[in-house]
N, C-alpha and C. Protein backbone atom coordinates (compact mmCIF):
# COMPACT_ATOMS: atom_id res chain seq x y z
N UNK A 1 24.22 28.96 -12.68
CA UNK A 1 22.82 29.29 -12.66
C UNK A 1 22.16 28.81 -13.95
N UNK A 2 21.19 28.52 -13.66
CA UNK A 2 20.62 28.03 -14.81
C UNK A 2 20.02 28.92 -15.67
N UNK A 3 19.96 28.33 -17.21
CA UNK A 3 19.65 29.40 -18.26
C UNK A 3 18.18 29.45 -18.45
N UNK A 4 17.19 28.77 -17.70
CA UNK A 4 15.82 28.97 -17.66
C UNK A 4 15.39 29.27 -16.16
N UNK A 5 14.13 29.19 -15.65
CA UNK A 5 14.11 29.73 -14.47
C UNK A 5 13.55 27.52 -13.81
N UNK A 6 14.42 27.26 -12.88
CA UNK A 6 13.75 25.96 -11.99
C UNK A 6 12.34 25.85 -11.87
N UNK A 7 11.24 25.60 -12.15
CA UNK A 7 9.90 26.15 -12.17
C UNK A 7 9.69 24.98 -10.42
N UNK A 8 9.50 26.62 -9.55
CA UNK A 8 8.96 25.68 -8.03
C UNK A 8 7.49 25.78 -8.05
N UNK A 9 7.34 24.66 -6.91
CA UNK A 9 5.87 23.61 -7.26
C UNK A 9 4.18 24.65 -6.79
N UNK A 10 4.65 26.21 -6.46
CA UNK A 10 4.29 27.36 -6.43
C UNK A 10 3.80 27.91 -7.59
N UNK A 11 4.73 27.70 -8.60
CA UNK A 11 4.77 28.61 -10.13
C UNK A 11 4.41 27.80 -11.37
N UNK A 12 4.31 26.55 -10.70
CA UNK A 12 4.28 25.33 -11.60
C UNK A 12 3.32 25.80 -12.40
N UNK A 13 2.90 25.52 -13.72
CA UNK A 13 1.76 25.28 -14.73
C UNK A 13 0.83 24.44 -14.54
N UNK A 14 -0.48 24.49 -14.45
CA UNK A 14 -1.44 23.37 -13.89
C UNK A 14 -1.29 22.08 -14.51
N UNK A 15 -0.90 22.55 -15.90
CA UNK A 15 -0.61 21.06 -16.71
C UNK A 15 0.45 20.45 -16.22
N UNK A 16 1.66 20.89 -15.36
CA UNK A 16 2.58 19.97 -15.23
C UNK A 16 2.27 19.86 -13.64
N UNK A 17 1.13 20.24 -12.98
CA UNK A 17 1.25 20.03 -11.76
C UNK A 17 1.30 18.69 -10.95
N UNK A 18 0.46 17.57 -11.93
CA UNK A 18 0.64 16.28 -11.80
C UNK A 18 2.03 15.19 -12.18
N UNK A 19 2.40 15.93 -12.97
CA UNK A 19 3.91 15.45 -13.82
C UNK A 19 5.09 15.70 -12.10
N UNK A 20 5.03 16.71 -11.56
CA UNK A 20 5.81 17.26 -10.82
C UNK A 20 5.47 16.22 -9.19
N UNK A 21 3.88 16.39 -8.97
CA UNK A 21 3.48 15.25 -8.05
C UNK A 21 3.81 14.14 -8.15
N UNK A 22 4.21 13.17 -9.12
CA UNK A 22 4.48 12.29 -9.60
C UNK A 22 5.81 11.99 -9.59
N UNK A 23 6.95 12.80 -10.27
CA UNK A 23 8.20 13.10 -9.89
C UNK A 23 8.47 12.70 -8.67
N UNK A 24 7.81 13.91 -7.86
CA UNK A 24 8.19 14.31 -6.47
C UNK A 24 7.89 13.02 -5.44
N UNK A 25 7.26 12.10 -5.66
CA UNK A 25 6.51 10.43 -5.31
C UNK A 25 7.47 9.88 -5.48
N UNK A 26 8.39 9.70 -6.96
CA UNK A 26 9.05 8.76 -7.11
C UNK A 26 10.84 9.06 -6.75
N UNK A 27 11.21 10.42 -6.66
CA UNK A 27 12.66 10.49 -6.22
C UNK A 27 12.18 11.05 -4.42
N UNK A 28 11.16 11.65 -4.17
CA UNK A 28 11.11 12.04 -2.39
C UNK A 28 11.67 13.65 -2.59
N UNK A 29 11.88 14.31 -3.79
CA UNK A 29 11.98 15.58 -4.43
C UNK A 29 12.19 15.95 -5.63
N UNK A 30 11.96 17.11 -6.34
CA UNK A 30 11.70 17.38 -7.84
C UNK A 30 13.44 17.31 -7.90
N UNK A 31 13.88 16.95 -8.58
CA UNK A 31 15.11 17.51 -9.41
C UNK A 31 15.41 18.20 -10.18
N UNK A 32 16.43 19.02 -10.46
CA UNK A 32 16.90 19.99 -10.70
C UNK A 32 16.43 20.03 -12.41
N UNK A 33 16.73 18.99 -13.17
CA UNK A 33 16.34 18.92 -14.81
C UNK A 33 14.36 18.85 -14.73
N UNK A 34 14.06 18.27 -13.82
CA UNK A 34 12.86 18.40 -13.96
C UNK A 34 12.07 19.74 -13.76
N UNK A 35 12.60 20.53 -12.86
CA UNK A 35 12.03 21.36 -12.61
C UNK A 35 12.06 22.73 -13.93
N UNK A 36 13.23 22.42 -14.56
CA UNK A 36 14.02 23.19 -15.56
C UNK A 36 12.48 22.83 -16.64
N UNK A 37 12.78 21.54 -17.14
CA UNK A 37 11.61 21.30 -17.99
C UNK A 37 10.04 21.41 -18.15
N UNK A 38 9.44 22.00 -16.51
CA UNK A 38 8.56 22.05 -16.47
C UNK A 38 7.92 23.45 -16.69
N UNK A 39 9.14 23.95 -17.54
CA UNK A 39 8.82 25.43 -18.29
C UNK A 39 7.55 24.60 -19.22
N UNK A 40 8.03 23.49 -19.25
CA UNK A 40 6.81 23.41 -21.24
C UNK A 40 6.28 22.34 -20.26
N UNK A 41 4.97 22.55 -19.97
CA UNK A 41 4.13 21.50 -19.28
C UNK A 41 4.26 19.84 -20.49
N UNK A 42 4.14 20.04 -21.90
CA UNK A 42 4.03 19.44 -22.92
C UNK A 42 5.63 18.13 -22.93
N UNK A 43 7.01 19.68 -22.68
CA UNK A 43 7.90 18.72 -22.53
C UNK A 43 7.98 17.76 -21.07
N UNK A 44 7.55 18.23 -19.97
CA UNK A 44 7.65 18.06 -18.94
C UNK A 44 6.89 16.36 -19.18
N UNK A 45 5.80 16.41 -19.70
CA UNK A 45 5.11 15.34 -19.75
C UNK A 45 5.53 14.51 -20.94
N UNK A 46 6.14 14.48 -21.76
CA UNK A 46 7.22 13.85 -22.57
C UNK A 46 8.18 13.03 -22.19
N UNK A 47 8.90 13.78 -21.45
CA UNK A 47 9.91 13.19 -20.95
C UNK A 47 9.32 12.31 -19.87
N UNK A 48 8.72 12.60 -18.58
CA UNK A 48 7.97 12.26 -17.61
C UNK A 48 7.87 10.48 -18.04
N UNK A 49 6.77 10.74 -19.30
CA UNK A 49 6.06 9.49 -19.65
C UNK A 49 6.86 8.35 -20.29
N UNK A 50 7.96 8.80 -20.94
CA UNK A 50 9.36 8.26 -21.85
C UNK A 50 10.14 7.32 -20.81
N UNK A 51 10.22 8.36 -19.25
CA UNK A 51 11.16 7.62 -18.23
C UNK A 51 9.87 6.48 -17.99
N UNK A 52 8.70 6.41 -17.50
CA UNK A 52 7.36 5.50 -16.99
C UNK A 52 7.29 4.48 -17.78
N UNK A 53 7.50 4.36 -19.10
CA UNK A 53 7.21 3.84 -20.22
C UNK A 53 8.40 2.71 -20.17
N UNK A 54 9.75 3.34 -20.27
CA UNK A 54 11.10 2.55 -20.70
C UNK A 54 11.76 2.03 -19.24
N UNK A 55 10.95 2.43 -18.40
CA UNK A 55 11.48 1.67 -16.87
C UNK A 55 10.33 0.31 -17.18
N UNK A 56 9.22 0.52 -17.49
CA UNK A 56 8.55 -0.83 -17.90
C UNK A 56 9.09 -1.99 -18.76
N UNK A 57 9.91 -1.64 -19.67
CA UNK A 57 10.39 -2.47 -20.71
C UNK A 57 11.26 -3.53 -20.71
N UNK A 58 11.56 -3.97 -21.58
CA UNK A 58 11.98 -5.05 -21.72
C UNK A 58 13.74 -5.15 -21.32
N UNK A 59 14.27 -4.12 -21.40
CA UNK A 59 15.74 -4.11 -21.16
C UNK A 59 16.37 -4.38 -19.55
N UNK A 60 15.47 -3.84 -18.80
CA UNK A 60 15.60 -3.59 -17.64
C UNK A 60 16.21 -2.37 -16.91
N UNK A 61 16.06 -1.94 -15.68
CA UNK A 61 17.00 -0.99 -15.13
C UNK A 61 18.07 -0.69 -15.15
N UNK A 62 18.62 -1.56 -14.76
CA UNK A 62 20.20 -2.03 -14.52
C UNK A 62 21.06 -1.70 -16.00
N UNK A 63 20.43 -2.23 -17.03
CA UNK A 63 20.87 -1.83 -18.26
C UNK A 63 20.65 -0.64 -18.77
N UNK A 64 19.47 0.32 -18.65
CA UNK A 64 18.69 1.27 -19.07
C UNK A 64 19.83 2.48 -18.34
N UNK A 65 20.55 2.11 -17.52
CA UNK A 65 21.01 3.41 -16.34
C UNK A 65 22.60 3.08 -17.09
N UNK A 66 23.24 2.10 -17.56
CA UNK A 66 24.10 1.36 -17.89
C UNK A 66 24.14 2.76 -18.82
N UNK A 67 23.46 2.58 -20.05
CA UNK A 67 23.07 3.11 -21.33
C UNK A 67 23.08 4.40 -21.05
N UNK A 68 22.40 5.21 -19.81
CA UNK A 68 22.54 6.45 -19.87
C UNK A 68 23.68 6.99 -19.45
N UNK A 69 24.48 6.35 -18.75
CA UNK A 69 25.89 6.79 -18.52
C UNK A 69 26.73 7.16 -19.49
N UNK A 70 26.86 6.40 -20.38
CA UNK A 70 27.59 5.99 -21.43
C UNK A 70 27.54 6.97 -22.34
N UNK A 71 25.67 7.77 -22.82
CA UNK A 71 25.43 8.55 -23.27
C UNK A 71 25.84 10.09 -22.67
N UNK A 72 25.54 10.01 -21.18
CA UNK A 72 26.02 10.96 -20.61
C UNK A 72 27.35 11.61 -20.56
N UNK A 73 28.34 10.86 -20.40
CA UNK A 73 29.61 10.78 -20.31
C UNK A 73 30.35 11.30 -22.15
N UNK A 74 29.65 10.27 -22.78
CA UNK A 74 30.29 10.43 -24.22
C UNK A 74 29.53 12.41 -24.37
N UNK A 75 28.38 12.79 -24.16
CA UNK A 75 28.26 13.62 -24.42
C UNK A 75 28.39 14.85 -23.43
N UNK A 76 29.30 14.51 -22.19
CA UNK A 76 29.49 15.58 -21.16
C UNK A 76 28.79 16.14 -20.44
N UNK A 77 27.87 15.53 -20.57
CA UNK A 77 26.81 15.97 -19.35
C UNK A 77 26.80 15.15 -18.07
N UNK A 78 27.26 16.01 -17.38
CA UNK A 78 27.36 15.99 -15.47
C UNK A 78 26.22 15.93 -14.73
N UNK A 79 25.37 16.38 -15.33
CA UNK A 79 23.80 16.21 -14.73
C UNK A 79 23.26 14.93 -14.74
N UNK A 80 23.35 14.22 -16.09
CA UNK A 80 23.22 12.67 -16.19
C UNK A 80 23.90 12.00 -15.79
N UNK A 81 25.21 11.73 -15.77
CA UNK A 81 25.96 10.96 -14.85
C UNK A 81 25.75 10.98 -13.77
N UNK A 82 25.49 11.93 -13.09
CA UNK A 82 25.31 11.98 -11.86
C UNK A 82 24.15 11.35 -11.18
N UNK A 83 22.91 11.99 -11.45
CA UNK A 83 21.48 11.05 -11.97
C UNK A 83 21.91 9.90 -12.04
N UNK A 84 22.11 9.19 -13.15
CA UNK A 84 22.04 8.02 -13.56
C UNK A 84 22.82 6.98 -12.60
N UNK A 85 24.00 7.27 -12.25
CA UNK A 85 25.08 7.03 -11.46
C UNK A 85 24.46 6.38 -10.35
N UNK A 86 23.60 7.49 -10.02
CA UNK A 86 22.61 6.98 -8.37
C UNK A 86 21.56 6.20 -8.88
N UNK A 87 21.11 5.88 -9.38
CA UNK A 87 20.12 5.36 -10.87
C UNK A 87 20.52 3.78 -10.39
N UNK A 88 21.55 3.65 -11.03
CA UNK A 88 22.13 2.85 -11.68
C UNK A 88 22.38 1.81 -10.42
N UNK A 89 23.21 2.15 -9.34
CA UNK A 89 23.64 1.97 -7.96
C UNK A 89 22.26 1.01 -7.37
N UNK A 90 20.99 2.08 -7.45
CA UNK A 90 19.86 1.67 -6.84
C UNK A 90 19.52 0.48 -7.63
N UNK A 91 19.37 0.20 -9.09
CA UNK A 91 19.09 -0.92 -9.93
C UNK A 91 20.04 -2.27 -9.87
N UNK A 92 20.86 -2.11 -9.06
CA UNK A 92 21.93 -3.12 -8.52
C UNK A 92 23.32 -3.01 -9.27
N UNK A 93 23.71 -2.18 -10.12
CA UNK A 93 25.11 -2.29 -10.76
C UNK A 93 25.86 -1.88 -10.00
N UNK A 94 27.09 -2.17 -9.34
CA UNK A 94 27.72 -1.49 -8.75
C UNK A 94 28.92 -0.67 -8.96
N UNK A 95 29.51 -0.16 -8.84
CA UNK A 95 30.05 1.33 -8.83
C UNK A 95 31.32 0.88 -9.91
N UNK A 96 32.08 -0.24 -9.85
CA UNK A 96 32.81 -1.00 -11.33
C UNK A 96 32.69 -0.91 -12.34
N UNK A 97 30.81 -1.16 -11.85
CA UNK A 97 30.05 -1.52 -13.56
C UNK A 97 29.78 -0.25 -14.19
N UNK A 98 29.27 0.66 -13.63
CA UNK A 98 28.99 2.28 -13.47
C UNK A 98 29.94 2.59 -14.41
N UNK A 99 30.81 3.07 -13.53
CA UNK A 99 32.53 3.90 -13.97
C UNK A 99 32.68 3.13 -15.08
N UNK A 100 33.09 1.44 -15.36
CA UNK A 100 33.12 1.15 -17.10
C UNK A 100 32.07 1.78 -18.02
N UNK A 101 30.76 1.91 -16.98
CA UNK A 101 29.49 2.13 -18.40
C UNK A 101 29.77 2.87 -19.02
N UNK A 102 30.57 4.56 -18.08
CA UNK A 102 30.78 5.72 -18.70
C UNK A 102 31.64 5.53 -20.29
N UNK A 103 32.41 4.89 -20.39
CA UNK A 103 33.55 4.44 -21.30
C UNK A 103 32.82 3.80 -22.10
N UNK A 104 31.07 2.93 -22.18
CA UNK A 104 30.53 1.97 -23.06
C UNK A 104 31.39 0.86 -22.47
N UNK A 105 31.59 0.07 -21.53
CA UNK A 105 32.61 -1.16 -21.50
C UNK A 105 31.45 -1.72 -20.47
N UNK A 106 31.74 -3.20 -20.57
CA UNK A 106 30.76 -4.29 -19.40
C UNK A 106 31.46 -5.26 -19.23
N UNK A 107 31.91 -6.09 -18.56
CA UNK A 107 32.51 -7.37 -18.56
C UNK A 107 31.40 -8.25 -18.89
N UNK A 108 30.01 -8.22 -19.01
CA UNK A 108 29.53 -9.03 -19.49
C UNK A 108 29.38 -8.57 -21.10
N UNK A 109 29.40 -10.05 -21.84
CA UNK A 109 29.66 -9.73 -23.10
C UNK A 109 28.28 -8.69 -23.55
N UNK A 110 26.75 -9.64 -23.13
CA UNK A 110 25.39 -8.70 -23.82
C UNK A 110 25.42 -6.98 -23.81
N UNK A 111 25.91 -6.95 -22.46
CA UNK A 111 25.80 -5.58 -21.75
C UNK A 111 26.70 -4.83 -22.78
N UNK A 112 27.93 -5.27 -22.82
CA UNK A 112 28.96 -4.83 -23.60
C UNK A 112 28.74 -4.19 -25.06
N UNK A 113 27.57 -5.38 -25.59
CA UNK A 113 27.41 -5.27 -27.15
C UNK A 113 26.06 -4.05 -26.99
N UNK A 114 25.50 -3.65 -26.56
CA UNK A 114 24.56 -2.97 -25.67
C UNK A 114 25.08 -1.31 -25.44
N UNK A 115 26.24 -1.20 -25.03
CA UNK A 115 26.47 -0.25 -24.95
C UNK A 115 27.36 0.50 -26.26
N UNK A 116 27.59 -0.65 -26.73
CA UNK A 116 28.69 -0.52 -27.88
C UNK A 116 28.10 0.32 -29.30
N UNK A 117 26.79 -0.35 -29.19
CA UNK A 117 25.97 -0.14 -29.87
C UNK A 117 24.85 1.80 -29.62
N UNK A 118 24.90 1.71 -28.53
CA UNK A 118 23.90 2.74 -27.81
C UNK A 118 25.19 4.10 -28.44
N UNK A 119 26.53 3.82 -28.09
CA UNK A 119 27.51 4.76 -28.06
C UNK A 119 27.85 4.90 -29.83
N UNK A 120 27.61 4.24 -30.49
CA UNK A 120 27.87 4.12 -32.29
C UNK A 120 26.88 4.95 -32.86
N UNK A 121 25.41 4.94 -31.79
CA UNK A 121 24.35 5.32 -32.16
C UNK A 121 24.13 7.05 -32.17
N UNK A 122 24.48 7.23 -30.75
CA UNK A 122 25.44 8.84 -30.60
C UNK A 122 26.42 9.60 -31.64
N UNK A 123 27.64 8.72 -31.45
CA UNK A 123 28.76 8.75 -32.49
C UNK A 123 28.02 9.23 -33.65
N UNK A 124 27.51 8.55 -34.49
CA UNK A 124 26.96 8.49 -35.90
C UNK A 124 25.98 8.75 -36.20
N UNK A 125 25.00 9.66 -35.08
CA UNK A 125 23.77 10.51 -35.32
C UNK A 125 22.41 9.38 -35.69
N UNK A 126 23.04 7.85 -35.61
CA UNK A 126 21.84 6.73 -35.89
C UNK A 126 22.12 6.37 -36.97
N UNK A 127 23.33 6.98 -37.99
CA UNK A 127 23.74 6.22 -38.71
C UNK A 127 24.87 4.70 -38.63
N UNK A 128 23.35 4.10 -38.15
CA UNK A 128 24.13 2.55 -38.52
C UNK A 128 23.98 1.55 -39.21
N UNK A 129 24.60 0.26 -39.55
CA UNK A 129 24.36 -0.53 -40.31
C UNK A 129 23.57 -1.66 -39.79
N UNK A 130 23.81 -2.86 -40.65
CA UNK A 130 23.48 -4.16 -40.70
C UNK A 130 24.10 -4.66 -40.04
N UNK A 131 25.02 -4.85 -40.43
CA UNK A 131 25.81 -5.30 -39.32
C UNK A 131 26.00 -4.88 -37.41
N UNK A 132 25.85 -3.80 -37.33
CA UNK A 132 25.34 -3.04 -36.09
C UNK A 132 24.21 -3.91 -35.37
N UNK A 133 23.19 -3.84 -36.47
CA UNK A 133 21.95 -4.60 -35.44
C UNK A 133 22.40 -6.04 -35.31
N UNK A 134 22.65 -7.00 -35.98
CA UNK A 134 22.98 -7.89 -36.48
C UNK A 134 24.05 -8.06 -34.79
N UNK A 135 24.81 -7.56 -34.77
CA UNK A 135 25.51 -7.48 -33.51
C UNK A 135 25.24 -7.80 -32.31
N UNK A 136 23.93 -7.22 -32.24
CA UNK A 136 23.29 -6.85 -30.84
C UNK A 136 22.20 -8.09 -30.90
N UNK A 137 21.88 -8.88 -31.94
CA UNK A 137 21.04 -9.85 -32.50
C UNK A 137 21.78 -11.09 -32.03
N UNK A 138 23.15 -11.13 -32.26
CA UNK A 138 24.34 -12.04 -32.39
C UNK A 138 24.69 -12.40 -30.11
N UNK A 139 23.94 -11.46 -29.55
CA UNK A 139 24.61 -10.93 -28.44
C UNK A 139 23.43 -11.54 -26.97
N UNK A 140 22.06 -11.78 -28.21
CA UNK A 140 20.93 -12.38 -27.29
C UNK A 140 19.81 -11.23 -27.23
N UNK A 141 20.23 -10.08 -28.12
CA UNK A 141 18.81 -9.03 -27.77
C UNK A 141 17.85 -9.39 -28.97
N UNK A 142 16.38 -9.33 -28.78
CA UNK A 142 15.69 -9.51 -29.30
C UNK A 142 15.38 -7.94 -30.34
N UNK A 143 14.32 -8.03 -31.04
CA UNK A 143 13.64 -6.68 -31.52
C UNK A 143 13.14 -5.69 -30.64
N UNK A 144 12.53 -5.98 -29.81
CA UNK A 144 11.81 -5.59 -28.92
C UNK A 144 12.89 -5.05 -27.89
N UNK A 145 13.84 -5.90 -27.53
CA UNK A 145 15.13 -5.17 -27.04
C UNK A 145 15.69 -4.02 -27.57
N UNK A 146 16.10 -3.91 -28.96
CA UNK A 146 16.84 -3.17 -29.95
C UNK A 146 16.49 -2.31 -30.42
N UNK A 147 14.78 -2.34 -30.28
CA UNK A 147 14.13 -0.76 -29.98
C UNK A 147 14.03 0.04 -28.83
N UNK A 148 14.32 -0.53 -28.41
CA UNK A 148 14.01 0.15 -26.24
C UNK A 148 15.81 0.49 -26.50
N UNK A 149 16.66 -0.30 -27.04
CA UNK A 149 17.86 0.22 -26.48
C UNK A 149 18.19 1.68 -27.62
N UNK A 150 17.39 2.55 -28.44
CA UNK A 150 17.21 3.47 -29.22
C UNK A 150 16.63 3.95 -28.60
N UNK A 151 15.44 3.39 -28.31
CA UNK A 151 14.75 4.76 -27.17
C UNK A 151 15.61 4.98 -25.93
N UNK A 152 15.94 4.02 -25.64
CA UNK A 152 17.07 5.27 -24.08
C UNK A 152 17.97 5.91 -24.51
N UNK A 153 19.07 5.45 -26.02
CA UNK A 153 19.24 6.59 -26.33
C UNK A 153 18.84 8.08 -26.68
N UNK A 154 17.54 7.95 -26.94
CA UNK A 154 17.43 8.75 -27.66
C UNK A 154 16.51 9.90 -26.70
N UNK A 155 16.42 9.17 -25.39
CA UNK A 155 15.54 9.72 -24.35
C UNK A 155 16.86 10.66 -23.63
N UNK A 156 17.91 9.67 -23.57
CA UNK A 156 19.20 10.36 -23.14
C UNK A 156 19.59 11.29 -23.50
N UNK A 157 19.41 11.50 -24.64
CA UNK A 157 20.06 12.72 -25.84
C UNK A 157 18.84 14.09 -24.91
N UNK A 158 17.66 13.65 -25.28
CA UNK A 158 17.01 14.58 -24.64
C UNK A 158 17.37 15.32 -23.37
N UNK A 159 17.44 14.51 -22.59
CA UNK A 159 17.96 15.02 -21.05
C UNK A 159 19.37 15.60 -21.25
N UNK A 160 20.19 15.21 -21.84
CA UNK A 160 21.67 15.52 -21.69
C UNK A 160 20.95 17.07 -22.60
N UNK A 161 20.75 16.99 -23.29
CA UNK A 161 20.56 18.74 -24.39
C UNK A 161 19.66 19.33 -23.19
N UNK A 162 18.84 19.19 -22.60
CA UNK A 162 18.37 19.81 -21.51
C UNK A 162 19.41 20.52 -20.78
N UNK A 163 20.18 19.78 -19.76
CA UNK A 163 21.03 20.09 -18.48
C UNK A 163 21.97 20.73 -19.41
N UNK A 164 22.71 20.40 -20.84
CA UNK A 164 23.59 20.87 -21.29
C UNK A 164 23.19 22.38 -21.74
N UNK A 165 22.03 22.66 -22.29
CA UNK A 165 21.56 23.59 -23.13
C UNK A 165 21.18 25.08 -21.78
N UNK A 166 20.99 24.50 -20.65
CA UNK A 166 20.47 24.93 -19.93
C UNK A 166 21.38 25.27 -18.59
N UNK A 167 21.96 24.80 -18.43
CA UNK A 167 23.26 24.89 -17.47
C UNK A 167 22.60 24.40 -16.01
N UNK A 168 21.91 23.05 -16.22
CA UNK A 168 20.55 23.19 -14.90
C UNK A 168 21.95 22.67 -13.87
N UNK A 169 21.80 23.40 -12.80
CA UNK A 169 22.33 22.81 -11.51
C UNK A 169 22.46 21.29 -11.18
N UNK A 170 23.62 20.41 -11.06
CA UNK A 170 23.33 19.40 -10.33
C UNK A 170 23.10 18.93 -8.91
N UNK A 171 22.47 18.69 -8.90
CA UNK A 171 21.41 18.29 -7.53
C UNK A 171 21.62 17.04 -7.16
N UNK A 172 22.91 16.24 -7.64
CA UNK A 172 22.90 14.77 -7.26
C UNK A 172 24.45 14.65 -6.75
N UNK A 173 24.89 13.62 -6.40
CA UNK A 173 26.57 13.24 -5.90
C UNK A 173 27.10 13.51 -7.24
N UNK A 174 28.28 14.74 -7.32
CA UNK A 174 28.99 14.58 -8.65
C UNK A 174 29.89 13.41 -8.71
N UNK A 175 29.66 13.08 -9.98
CA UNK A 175 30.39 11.81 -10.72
C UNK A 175 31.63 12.55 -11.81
N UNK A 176 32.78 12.05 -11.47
CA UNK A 176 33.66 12.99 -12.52
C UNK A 176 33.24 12.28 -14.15
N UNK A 177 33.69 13.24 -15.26
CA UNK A 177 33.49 12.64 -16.46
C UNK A 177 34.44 11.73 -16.97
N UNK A 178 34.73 10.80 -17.92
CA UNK A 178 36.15 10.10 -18.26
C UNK A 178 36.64 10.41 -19.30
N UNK A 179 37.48 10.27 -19.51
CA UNK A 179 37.80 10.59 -21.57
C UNK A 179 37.67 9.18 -21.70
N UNK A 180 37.58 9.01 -23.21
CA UNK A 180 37.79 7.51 -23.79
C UNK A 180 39.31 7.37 -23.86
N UNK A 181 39.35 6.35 -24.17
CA UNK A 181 41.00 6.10 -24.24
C UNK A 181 41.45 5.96 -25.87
């Protein structure tokens, strides 16, 4: 059960009533973290605008869902994997690429340096180097890349402390977690 109350589209806050319409447009129902978040109309629309924003960008889907696995997984959250998993599937990666993302692994080299990087970024609280960016520079991502791939971390972190902090129900196909090796 979850440690806040699911806010249904009844109880909703007027401020998040559009955030939730919007949601509800783009999956065909609210989900379980969303509904959790729409305790704070403020966070609700945070997050909301973060996913609208970084699905526009420059990295793409396919990579963006890549990235949240990876985050998900390294930080144990079942809610995101799971999410993302179906995410990810729909953006064309298929279920190979998925299951490595969880681990940070890609057979393609960019993707690879991409996640390598997203997971160091976790690891080390953003303490990274020169060499770090320099990496991901070395790999074909631009600036403009190398900030978007910080913001999905860092959008990730959000959602995972959500479902984690909160115990929100998963509402999607469970995905088991992996250890690293």
């Amino acid at each position: 059960m979850s440690r806040v109350p699911l806010v249904s589209d009844a109880a909703a806050p007027a401020e998040a009533k559009a955030a939730l319409d919007q949601i509800h447009g783009a999956f065909g129902a609210v989900p379980n973290m969303f509904r959790a978040v729409a305790n704070s109309p403020a966070a609700l629309k945070s997050m909301w605008g973060s996913f609208g924003a970084l699905g526009a960008g420059r990295i793409g889907a396919r990579l963006g869902e890549q990235i949240a696995v990876a985050v998900a997984n390294r930080n144990g959250c079942e809610y995101c994997l799971a999410a993302h998993t179906v995410l990810g599937r729909k953006a064309g990666a298929g279920a190979d690429e998925m299951a490595a993302a969880q681990l940070g692994q890609a057979s393609d080299p960019k993707t690879a340096a991409a996640l390598n990087f997203a997971l160091k970024l976790v690891e080390s609280r953003g303490q990274v180097g020169d060499a770090d960016v320099r990496a991901l520079r070395d790999a074909g991502f631009d600036d403009a890349q190398i900030v978007e791939i910080v913001a999905h971390v860092a959008l990730n972190l959000f959602t995972n402390y959500v479902n984690l902090a909160f115990a929100v129900p998963v509402d999607f196909p469970a995905v088991k977690l992996r250890a690293a090796a």
